[in-house]
C-alpha atoms as a PDB file:
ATOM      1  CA  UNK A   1    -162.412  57.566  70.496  1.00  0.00           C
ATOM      2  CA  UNK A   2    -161.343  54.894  68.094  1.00  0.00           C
ATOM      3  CA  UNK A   3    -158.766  52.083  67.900  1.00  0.00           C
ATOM      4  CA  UNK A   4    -154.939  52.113  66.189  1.00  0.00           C
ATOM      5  CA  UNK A   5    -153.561  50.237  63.819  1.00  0.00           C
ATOM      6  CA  UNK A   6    -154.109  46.496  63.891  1.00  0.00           C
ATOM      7  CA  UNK A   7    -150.830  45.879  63.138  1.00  0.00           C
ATOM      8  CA  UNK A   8    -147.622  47.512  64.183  1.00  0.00           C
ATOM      9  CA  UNK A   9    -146.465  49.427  61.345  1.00  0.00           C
ATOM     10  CA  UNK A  10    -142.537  49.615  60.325  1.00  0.00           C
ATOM     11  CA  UNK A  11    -140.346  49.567  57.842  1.00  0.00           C
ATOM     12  CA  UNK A  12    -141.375  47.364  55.031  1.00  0.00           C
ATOM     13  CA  UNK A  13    -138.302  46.246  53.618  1.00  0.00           C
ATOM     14  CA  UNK A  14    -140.474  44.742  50.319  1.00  0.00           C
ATOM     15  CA  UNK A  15    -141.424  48.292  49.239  1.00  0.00           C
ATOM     16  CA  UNK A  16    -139.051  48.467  46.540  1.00  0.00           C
ATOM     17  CA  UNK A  17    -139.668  45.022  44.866  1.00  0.00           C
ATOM     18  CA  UNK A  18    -143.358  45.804  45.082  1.00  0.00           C
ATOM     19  CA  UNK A  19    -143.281  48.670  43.360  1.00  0.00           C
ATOM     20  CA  UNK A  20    -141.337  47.564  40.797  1.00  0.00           C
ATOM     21  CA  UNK A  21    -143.461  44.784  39.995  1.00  0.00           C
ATOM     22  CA  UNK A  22    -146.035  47.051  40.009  1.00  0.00           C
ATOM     23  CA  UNK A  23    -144.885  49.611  37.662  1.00  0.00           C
ATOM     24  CA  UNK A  24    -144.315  46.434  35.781  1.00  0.00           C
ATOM     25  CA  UNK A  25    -148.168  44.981  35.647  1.00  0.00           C
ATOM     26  CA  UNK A  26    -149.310  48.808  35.451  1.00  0.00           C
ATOM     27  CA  UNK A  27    -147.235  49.164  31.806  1.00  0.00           C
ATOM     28  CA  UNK A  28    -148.143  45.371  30.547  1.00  0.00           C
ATOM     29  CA  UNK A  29    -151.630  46.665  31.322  1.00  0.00           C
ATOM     30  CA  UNK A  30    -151.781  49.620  29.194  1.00  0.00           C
ATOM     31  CA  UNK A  31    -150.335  48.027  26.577  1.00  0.00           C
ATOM     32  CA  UNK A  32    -153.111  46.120  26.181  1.00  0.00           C
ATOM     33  CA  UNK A  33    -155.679  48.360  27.183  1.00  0.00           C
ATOM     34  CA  UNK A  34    -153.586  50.684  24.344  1.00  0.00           C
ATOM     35  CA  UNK A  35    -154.637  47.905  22.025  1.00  0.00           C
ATOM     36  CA  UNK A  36    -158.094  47.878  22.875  1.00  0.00           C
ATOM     37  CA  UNK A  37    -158.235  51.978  22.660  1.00  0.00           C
ATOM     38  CA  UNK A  38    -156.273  51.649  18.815  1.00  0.00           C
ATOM     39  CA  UNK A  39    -158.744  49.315  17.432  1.00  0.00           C
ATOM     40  CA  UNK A  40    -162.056  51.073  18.862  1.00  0.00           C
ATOM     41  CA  UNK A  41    -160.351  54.424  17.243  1.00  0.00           C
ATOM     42  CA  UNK A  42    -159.197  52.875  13.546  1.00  0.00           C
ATOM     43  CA  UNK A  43    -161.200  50.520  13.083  1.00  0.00           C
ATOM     44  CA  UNK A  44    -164.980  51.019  14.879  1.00  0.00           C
ATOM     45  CA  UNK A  45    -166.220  48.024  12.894  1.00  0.00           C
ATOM     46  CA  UNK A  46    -163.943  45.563  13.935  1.00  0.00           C
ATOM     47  CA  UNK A  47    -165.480  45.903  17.261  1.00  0.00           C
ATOM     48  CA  UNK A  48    -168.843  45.013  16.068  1.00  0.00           C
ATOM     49  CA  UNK A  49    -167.087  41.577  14.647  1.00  0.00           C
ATOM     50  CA  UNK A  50    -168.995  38.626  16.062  1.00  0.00           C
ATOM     51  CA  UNK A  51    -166.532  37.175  18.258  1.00  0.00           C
ATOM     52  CA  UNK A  52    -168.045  33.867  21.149  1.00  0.00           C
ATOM     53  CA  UNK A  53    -171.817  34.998  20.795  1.00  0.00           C
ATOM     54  CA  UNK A  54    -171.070  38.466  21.287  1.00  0.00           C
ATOM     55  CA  UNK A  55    -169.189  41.474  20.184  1.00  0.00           C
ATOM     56  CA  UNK A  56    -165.418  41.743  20.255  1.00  0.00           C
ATOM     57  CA  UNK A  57    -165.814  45.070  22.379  1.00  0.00           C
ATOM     58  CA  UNK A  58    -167.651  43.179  24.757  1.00  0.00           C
ATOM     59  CA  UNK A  59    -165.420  40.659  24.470  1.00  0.00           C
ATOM     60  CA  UNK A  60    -162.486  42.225  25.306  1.00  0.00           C
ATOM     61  CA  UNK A  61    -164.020  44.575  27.461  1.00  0.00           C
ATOM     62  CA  UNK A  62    -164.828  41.180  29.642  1.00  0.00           C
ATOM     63  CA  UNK A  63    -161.095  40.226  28.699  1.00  0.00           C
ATOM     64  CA  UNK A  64    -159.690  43.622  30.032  1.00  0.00           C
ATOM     65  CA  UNK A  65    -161.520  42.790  33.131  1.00  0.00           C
ATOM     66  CA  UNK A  66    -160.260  39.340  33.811  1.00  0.00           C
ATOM     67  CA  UNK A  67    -156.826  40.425  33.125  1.00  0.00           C
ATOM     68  CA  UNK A  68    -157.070  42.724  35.655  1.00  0.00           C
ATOM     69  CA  UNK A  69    -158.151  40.410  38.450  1.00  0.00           C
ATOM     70  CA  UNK A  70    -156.031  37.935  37.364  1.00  0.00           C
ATOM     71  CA  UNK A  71    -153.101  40.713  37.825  1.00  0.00           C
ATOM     72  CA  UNK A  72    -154.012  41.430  41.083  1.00  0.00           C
ATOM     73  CA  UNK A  73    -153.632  38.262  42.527  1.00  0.00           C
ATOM     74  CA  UNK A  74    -150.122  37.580  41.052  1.00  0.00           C
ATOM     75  CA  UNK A  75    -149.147  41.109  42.413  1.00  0.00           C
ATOM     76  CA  UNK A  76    -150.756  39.946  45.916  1.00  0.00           C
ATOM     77  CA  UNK A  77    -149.267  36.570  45.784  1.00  0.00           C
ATOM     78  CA  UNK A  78    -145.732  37.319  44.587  1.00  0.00           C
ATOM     79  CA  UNK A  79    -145.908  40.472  47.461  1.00  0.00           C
ATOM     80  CA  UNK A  80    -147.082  38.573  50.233  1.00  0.00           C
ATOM     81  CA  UNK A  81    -144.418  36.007  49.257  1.00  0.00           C
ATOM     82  CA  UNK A  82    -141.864  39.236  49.282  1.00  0.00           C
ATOM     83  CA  UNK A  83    -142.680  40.214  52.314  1.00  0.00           C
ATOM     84  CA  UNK A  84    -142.342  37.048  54.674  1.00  0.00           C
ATOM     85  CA  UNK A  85    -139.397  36.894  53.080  1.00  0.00           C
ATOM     86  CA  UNK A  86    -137.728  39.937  53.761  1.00  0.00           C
ATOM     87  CA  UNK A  87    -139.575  41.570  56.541  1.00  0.00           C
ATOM     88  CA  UNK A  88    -138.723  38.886  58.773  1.00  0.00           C
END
């Protein structure tokens, strides 16, 4: 057995605008994970620089991490927002 959907699914009329701003947050992302990938690649010892008590790979590494939450809840806010908006 099993149970449906907890929510009656339709047309979301947000789709669009969501992934848009998606596709945007994806590219800003790689840019700076690109960043990240060029230094580690041309210059290995700038990553062992001493950067806040620790490495700047960690550091960043930590960085690319917090970026990436912090991402997430913009894209969930500024959806959420889009969709009471135009799903009504």
């Amino acid at each position: 057995m099993g149970h449906g959907p907890a929510v009656k699914l339709g047309k979301d009329n947000a789709a669009e605008y969501k992934t848009k701003l998606g596709v945007k947050m994806f590219f800003a992302y790689t840019v700076i994970y690109a960043i990240f990938v060029a230094i580690c690649v041309n210059s290995p010892t700038t990553m062992e620089s001493n950067v806040m008590g620790t490495t700047l790979a960690v550091t960043y590494g930590f960085g690319l991490i917090v970026v990436a939450i912090i991402q997430a809840l913009i894209y969930n806010h500024f959806c959420t927002k889009a969709e009471n908006e135009m799903n009504k």
